[in-house]
PDB file of N, CA and C in Angstrom:
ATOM      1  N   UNK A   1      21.401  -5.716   3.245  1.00  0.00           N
ATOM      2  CA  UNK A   1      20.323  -6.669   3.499  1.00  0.00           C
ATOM      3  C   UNK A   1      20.915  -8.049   3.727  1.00  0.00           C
ATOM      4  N   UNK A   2      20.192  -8.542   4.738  1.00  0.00           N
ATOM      5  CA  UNK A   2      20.437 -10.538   4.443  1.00  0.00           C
ATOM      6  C   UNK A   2      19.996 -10.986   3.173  1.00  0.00           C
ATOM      7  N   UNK A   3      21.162 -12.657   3.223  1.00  0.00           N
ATOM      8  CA  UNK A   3      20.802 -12.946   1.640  1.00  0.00           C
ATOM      9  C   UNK A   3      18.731 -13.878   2.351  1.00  0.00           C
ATOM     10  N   UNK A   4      18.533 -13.642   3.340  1.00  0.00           N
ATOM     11  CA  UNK A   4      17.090 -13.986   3.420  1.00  0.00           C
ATOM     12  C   UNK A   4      16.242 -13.531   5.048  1.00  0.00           C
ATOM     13  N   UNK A   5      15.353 -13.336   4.809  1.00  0.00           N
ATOM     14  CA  UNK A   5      14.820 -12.549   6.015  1.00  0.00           C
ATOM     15  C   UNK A   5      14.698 -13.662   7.097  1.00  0.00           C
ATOM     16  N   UNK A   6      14.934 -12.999   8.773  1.00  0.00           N
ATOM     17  CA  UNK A   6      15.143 -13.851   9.159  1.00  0.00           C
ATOM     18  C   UNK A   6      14.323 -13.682  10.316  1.00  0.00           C
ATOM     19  N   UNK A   7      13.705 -14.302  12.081  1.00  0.00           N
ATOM     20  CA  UNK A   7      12.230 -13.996  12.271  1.00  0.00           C
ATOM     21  C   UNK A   7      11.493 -13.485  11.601  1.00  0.00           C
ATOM     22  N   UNK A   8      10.513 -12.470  12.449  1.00  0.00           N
ATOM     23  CA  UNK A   8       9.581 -11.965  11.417  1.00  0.00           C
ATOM     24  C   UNK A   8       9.002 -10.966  11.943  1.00  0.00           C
ATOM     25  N   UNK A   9       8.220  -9.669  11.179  1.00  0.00           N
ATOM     26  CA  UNK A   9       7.615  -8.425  11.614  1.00  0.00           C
ATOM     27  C   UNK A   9       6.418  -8.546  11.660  1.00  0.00           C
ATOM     28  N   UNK A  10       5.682  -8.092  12.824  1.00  0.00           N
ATOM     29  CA  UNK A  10       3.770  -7.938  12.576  1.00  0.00           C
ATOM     30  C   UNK A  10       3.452  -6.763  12.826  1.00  0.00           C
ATOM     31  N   UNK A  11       2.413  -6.121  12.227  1.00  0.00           N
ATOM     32  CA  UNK A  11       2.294  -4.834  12.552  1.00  0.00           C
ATOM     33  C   UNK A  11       0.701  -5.429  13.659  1.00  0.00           C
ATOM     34  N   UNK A  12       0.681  -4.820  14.964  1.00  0.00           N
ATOM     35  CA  UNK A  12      -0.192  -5.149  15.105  1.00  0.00           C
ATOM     36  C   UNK A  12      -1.501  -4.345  15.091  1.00  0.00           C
ATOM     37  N   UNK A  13      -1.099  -3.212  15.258  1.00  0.00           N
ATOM     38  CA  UNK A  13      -2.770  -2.348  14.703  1.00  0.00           C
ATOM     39  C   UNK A  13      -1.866  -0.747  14.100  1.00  0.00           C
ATOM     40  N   UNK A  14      -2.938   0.032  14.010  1.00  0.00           N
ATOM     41  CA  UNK A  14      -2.629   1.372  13.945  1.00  0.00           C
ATOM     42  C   UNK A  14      -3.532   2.290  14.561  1.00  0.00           C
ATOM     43  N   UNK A  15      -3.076   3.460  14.997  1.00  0.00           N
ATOM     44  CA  UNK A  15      -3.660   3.726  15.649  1.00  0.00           C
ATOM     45  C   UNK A  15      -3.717   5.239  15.453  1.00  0.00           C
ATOM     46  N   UNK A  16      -4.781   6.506  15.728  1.00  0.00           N
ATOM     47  CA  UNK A  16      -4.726   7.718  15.403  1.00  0.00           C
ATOM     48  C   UNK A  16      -3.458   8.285  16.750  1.00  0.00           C
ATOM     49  N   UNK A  17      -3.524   9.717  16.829  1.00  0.00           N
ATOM     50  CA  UNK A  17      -2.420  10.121  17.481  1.00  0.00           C
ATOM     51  C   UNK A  17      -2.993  11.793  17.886  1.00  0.00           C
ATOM     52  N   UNK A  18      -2.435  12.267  18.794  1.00  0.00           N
ATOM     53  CA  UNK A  18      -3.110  13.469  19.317  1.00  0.00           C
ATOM     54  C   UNK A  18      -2.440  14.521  18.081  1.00  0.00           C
ATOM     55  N   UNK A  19      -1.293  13.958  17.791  1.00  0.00           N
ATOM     56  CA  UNK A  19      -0.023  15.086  16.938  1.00  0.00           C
ATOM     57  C   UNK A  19      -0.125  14.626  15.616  1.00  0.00           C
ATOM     58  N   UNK A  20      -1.229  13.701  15.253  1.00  0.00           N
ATOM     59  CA  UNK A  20      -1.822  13.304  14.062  1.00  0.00           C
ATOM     60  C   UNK A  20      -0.096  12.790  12.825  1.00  0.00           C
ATOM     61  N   UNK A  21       0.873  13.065  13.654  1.00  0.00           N
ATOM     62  CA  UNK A  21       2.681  12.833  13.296  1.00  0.00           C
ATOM     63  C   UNK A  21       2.202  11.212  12.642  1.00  0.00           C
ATOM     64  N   UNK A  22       3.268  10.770  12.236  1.00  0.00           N
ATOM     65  CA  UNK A  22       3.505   9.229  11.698  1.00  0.00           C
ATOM     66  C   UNK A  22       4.811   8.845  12.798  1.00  0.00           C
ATOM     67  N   UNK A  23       4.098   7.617  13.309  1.00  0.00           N
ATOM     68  CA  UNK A  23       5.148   7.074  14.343  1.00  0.00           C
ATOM     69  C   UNK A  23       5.305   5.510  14.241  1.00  0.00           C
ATOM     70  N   UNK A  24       5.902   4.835  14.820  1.00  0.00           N
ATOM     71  CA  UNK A  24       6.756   3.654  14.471  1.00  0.00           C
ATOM     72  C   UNK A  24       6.867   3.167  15.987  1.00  0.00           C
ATOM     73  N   UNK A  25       5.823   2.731  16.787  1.00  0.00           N
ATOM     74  CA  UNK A  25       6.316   2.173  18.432  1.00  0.00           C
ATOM     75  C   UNK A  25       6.110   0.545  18.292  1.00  0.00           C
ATOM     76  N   UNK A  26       7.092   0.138  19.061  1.00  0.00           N
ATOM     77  CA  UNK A  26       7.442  -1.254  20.058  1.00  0.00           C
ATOM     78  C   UNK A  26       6.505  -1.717  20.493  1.00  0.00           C
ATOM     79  N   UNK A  27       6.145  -2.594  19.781  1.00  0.00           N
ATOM     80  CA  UNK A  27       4.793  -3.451  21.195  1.00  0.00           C
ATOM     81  C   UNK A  27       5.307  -4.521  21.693  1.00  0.00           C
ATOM     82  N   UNK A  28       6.139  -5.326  21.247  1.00  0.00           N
ATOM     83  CA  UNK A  28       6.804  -6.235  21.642  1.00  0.00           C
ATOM     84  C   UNK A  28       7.821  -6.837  20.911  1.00  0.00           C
ATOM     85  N   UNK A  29       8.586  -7.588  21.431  1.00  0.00           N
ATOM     86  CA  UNK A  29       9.740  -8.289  20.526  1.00  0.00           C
ATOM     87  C   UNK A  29       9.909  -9.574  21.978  1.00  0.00           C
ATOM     88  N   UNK A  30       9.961 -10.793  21.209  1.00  0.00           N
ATOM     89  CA  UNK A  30      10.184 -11.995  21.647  1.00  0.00           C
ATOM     90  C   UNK A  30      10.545 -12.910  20.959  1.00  0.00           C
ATOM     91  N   UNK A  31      10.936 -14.052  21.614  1.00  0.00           N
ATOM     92  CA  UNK A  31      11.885 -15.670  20.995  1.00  0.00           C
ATOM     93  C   UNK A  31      10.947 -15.895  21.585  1.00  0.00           C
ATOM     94  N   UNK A  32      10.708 -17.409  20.582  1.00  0.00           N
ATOM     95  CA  UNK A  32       9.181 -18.275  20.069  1.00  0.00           C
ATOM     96  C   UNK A  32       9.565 -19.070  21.704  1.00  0.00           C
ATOM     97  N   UNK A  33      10.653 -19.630  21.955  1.00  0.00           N
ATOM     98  CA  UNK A  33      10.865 -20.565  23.258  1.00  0.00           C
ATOM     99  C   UNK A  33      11.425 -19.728  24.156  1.00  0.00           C
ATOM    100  N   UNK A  34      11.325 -18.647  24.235  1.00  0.00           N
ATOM    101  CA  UNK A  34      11.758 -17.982  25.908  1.00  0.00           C
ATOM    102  C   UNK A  34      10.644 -16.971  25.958  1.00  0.00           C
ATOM    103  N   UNK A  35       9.739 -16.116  24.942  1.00  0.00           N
ATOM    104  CA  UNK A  35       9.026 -15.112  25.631  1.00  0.00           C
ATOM    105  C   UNK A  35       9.497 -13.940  25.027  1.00  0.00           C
ATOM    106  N   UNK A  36       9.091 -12.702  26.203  1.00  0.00           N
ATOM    107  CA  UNK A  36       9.547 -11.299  25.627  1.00  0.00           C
ATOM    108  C   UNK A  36      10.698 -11.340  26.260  1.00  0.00           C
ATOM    109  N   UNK A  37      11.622 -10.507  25.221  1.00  0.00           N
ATOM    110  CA  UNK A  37      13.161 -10.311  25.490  1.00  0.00           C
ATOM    111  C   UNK A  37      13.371  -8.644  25.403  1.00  0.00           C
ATOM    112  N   UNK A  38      14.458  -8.611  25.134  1.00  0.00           N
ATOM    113  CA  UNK A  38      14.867  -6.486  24.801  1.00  0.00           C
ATOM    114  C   UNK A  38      15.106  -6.837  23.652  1.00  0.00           C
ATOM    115  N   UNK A  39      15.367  -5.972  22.578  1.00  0.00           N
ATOM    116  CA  UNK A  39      15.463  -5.890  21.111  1.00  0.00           C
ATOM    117  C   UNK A  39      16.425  -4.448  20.560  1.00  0.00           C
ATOM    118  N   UNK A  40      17.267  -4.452  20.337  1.00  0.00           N
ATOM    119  CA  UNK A  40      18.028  -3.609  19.321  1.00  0.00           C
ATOM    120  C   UNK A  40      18.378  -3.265  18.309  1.00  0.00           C
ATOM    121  N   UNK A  41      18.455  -2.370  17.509  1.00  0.00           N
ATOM    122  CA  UNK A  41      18.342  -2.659  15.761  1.00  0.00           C
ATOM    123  C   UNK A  41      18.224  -0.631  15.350  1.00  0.00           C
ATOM    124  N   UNK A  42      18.057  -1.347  13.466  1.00  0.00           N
ATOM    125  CA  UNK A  42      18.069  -0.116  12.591  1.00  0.00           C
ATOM    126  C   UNK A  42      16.929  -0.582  11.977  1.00  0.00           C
ATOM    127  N   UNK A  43      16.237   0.490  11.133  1.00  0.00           N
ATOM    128  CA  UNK A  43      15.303   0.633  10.303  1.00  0.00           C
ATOM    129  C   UNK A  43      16.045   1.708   9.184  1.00  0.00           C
ATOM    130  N   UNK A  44      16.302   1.314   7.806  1.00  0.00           N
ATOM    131  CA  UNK A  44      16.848   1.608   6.492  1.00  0.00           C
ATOM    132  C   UNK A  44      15.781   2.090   5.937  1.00  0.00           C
ATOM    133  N   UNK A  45      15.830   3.384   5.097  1.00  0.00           N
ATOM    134  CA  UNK A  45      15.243   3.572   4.311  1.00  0.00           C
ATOM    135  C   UNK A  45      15.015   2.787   3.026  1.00  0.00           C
ATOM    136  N   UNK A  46      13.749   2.482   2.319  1.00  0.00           N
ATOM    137  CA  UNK A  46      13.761   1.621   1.099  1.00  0.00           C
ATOM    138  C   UNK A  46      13.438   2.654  -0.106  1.00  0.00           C
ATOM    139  N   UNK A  47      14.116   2.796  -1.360  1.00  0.00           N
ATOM    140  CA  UNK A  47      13.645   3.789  -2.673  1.00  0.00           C
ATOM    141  C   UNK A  47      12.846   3.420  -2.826  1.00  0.00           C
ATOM    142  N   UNK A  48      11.775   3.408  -3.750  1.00  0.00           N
ATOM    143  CA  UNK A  48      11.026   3.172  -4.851  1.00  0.00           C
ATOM    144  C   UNK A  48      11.676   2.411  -5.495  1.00  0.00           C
ATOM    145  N   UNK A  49      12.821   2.532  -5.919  1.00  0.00           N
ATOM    146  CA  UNK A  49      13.617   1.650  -6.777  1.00  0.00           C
ATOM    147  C   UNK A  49      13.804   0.025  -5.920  1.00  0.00           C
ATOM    148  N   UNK A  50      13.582   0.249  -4.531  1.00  0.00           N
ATOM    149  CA  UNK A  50      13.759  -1.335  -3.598  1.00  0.00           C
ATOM    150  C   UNK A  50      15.766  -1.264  -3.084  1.00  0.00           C
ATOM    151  N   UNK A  51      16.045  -0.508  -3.612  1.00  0.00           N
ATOM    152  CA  UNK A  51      17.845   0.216  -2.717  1.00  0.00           C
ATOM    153  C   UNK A  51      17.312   0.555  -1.425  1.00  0.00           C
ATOM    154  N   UNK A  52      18.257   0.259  -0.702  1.00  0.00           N
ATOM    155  CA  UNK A  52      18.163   0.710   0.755  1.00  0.00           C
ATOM    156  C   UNK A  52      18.838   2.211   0.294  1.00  0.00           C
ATOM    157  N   UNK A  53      17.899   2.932   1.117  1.00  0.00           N
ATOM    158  CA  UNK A  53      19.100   4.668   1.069  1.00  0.00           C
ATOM    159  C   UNK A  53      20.264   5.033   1.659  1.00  0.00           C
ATOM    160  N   UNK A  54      20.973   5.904   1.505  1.00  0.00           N
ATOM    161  CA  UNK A  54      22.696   5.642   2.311  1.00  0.00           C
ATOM    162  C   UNK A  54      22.012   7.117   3.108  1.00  0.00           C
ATOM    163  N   UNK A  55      22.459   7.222   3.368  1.00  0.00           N
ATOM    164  CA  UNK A  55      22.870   8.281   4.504  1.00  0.00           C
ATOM    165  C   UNK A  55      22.269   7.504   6.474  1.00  0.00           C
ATOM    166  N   UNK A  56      21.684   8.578   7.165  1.00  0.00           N
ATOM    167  CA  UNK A  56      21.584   8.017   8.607  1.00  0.00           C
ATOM    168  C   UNK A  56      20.631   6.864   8.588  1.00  0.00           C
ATOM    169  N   UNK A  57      21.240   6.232   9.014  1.00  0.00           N
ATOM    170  CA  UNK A  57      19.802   4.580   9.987  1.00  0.00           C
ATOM    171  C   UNK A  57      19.205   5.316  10.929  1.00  0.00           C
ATOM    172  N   UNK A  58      17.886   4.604  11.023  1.00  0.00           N
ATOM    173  CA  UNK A  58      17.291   4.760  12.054  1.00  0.00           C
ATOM    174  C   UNK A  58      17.333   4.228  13.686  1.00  0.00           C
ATOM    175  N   UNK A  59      17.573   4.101  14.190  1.00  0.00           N
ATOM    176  CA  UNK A  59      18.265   3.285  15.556  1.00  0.00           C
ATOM    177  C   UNK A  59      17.225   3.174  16.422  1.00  0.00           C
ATOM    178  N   UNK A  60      16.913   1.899  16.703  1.00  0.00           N
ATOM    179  CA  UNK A  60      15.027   1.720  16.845  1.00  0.00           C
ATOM    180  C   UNK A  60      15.225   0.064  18.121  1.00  0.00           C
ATOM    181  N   UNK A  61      14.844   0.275  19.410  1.00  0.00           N
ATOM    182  CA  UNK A  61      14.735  -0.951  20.042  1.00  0.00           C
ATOM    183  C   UNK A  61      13.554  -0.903  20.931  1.00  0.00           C
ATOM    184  N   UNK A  62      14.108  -1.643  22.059  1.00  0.00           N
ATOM    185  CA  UNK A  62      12.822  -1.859  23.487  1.00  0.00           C
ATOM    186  C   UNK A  62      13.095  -0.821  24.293  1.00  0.00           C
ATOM    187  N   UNK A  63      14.391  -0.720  24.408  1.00  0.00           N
ATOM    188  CA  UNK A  63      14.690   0.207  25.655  1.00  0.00           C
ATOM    189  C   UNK A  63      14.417   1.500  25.857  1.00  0.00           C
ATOM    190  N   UNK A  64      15.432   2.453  24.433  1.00  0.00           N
ATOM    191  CA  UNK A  64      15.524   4.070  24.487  1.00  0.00           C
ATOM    192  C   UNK A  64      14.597   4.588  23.497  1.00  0.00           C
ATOM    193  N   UNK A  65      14.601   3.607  22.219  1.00  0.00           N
ATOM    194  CA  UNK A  65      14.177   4.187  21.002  1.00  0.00           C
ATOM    195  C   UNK A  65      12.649   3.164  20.404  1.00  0.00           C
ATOM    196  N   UNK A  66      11.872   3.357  21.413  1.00  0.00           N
ATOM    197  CA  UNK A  66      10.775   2.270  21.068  1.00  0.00           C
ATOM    198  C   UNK A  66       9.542   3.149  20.958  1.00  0.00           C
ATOM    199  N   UNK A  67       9.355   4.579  20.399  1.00  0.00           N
ATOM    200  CA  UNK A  67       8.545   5.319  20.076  1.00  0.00           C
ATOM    201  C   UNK A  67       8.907   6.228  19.179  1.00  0.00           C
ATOM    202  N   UNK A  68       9.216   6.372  18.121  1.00  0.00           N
ATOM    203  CA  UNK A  68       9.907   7.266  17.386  1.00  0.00           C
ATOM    204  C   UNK A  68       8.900   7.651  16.062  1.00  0.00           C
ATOM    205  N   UNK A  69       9.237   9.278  15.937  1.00  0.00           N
ATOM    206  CA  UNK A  69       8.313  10.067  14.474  1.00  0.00           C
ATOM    207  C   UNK A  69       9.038   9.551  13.214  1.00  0.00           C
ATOM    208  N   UNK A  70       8.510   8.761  12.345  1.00  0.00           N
ATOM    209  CA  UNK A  70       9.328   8.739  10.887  1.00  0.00           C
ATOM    210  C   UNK A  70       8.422   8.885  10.486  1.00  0.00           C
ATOM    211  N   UNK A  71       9.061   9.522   8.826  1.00  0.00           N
ATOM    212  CA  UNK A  71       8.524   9.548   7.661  1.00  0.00           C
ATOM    213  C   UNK A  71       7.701   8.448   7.119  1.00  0.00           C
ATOM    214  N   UNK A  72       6.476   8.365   6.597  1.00  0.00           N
ATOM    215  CA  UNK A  72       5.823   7.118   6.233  1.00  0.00           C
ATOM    216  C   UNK A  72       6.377   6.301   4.541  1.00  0.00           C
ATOM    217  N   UNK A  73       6.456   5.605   4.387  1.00  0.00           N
ATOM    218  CA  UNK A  73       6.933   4.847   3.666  1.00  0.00           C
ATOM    219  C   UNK A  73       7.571   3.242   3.775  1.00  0.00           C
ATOM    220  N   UNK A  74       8.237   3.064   3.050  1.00  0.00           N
ATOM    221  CA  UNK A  74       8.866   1.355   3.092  1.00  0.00           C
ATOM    222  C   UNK A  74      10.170   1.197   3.624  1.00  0.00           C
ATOM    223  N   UNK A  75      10.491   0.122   4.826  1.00  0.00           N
ATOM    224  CA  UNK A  75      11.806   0.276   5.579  1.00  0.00           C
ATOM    225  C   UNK A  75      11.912  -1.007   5.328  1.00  0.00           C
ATOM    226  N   UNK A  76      13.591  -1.209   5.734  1.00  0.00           N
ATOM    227  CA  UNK A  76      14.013  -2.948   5.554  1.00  0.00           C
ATOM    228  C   UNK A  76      14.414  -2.427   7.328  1.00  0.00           C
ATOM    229  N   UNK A  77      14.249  -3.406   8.069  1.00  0.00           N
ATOM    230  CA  UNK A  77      14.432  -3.445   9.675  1.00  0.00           C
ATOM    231  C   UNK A  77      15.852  -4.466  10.358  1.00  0.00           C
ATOM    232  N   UNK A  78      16.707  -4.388  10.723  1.00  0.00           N
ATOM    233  CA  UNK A  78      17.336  -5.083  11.288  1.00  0.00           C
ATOM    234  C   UNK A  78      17.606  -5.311  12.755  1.00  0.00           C
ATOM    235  N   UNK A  79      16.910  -6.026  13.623  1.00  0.00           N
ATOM    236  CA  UNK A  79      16.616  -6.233  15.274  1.00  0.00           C
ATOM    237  C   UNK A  79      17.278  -7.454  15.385  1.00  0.00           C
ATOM    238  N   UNK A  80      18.372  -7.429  16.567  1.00  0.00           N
ATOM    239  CA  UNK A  80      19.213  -8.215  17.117  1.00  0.00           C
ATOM    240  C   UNK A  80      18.636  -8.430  18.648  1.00  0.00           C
ATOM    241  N   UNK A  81      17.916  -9.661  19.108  1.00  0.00           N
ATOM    242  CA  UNK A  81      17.190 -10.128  20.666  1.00  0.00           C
ATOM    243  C   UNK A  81      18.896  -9.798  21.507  1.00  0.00           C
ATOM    244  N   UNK A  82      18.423  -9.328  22.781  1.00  0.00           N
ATOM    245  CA  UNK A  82      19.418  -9.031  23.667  1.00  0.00           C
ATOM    246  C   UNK A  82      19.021 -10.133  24.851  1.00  0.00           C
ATOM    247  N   UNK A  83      19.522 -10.324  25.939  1.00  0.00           N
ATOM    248  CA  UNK A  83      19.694 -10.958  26.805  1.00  0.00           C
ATOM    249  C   UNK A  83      19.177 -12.708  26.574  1.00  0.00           C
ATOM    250  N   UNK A  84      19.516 -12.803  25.374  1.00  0.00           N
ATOM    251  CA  UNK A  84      19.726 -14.274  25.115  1.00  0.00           C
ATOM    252  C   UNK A  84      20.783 -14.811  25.056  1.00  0.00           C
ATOM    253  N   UNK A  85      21.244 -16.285  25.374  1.00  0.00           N
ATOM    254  CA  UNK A  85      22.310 -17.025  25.227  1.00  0.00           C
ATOM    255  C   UNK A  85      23.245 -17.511  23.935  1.00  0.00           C
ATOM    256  N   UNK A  86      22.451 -16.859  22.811  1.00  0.00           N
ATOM    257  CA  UNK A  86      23.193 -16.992  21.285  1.00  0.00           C
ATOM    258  C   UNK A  86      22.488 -15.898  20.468  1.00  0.00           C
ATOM    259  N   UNK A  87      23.251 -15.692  19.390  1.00  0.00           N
ATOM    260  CA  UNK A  87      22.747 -14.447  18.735  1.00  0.00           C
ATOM    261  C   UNK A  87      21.183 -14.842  17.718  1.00  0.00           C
ATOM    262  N   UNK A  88      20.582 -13.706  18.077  1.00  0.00           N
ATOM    263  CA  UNK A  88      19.331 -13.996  17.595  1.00  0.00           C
ATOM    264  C   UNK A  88      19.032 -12.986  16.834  1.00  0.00           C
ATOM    265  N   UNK A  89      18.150 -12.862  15.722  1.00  0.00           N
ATOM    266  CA  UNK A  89      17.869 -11.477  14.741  1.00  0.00           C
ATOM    267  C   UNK A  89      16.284 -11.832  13.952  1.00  0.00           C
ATOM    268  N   UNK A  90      16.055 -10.572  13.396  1.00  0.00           N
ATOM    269  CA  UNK A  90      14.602 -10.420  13.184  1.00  0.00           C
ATOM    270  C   UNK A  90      15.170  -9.542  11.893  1.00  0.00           C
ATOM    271  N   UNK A  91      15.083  -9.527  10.324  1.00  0.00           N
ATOM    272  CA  UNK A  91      15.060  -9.190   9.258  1.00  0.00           C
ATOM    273  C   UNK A  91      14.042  -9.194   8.880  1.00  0.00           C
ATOM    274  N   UNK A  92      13.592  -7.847   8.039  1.00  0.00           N
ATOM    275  CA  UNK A  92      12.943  -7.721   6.899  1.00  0.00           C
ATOM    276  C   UNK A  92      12.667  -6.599   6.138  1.00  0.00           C
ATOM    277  N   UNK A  93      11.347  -6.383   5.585  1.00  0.00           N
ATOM    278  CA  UNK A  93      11.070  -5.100   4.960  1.00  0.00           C
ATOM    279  C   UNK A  93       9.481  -4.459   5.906  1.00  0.00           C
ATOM    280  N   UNK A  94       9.237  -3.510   6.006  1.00  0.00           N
ATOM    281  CA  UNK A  94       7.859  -2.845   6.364  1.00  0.00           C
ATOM    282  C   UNK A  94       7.510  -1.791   6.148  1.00  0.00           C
ATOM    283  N   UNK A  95       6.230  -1.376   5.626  1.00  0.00           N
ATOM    284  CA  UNK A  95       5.359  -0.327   5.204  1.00  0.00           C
ATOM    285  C   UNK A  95       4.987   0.237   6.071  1.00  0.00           C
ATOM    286  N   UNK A  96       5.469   1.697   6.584  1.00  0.00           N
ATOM    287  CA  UNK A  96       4.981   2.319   7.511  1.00  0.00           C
ATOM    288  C   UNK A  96       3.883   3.450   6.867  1.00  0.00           C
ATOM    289  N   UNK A  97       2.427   3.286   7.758  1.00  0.00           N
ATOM    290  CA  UNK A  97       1.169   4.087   7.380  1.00  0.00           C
ATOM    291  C   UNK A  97       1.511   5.366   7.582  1.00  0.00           C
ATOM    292  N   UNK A  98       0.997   6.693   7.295  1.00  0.00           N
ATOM    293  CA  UNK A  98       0.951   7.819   7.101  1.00  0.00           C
ATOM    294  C   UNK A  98      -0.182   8.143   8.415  1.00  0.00           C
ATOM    295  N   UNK A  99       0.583   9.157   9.542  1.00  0.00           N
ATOM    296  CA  UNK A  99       0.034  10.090   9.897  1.00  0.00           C
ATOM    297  C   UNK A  99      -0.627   9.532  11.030  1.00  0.00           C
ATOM    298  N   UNK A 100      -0.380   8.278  11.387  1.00  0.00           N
ATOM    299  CA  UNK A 100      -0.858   7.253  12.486  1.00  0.00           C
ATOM    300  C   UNK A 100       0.405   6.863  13.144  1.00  0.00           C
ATOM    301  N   UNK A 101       0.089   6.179  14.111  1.00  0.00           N
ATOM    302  CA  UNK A 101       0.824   5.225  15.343  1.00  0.00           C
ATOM    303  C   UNK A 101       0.578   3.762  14.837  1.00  0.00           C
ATOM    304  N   UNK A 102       1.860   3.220  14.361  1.00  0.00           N
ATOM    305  CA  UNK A 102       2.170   2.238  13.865  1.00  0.00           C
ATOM    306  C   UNK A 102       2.958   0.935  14.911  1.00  0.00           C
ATOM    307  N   UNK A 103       2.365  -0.493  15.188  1.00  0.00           N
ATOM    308  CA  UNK A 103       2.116  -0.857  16.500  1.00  0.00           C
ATOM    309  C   UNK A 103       3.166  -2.183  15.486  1.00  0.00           C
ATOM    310  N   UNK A 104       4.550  -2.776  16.159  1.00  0.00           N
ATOM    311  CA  UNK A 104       4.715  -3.626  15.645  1.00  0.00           C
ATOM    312  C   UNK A 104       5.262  -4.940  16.368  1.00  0.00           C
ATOM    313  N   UNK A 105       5.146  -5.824  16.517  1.00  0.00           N
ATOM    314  CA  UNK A 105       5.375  -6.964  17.561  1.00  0.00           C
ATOM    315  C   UNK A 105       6.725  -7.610  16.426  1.00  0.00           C
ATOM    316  N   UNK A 106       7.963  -7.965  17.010  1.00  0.00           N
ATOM    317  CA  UNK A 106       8.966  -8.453  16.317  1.00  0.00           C
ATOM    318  C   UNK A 106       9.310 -10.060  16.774  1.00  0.00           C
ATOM    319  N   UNK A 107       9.420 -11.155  16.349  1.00  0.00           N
ATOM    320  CA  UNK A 107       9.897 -12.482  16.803  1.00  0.00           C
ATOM    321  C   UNK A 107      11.040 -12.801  15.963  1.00  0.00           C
ATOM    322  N   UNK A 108      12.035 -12.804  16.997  1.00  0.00           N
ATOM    323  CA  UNK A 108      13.755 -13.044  16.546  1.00  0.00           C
ATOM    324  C   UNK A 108      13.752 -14.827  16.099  1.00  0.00           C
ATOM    325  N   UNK A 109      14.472 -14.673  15.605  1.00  0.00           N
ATOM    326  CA  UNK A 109      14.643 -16.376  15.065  1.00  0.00           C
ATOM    327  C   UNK A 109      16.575 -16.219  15.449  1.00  0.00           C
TER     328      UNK A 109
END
């Protein structure tokens, strides 16, 4: 984890699903002074205990991986903005709903 979270996560709605599955899609990711950008990153599992879990990350952006089935529960997220002129990132934690399409808009700082 960062020693502090850094942009920020919105979930913006949820939504039912034909495969009634729990999913995790991209609605957007943008910098506050340029707009929408591409976005790259992991999503960590969080315990109960608030430990991130060890084994595989989730590998989650704009491009390849911007619709994906996970397990519902609590993630810490790490998204790095791409085609900007200095490094930009989006930290935090998020509660993913059960059994819905989970809609999240990301702003890199």
């Amino acid at each position: 984890k960062t020693a502090r979270d850094y942009g920020s996560l919105a979930f913006v709605k949820t939504a039912k699903n034909p495969s009634g599955k729990t999913r995790l899609k991209f609605n957007e990711c943008k910098h506050p002074r340029i707009g929408k950008i591409r976005c790259e990153g992991y999503l960590y599992e969080v315990s109960p205990e608030g430990w991130l879990v060890k084994g595989d990350t989730i590998h989650f952006g704009t491009r390849h991986y911007s619709d994906i089935v996970i397990p519902a529960g609590q993630y810490y997220i790490k998204i790095k903005g791409e085609d900007v002129g200095k490094k930009v990132y989006a930290t935090g934690t998020i509660e993913i709903s059960p059994f819905v399409t989970n809609y999240i808009n990301v702003t890199v700082q």
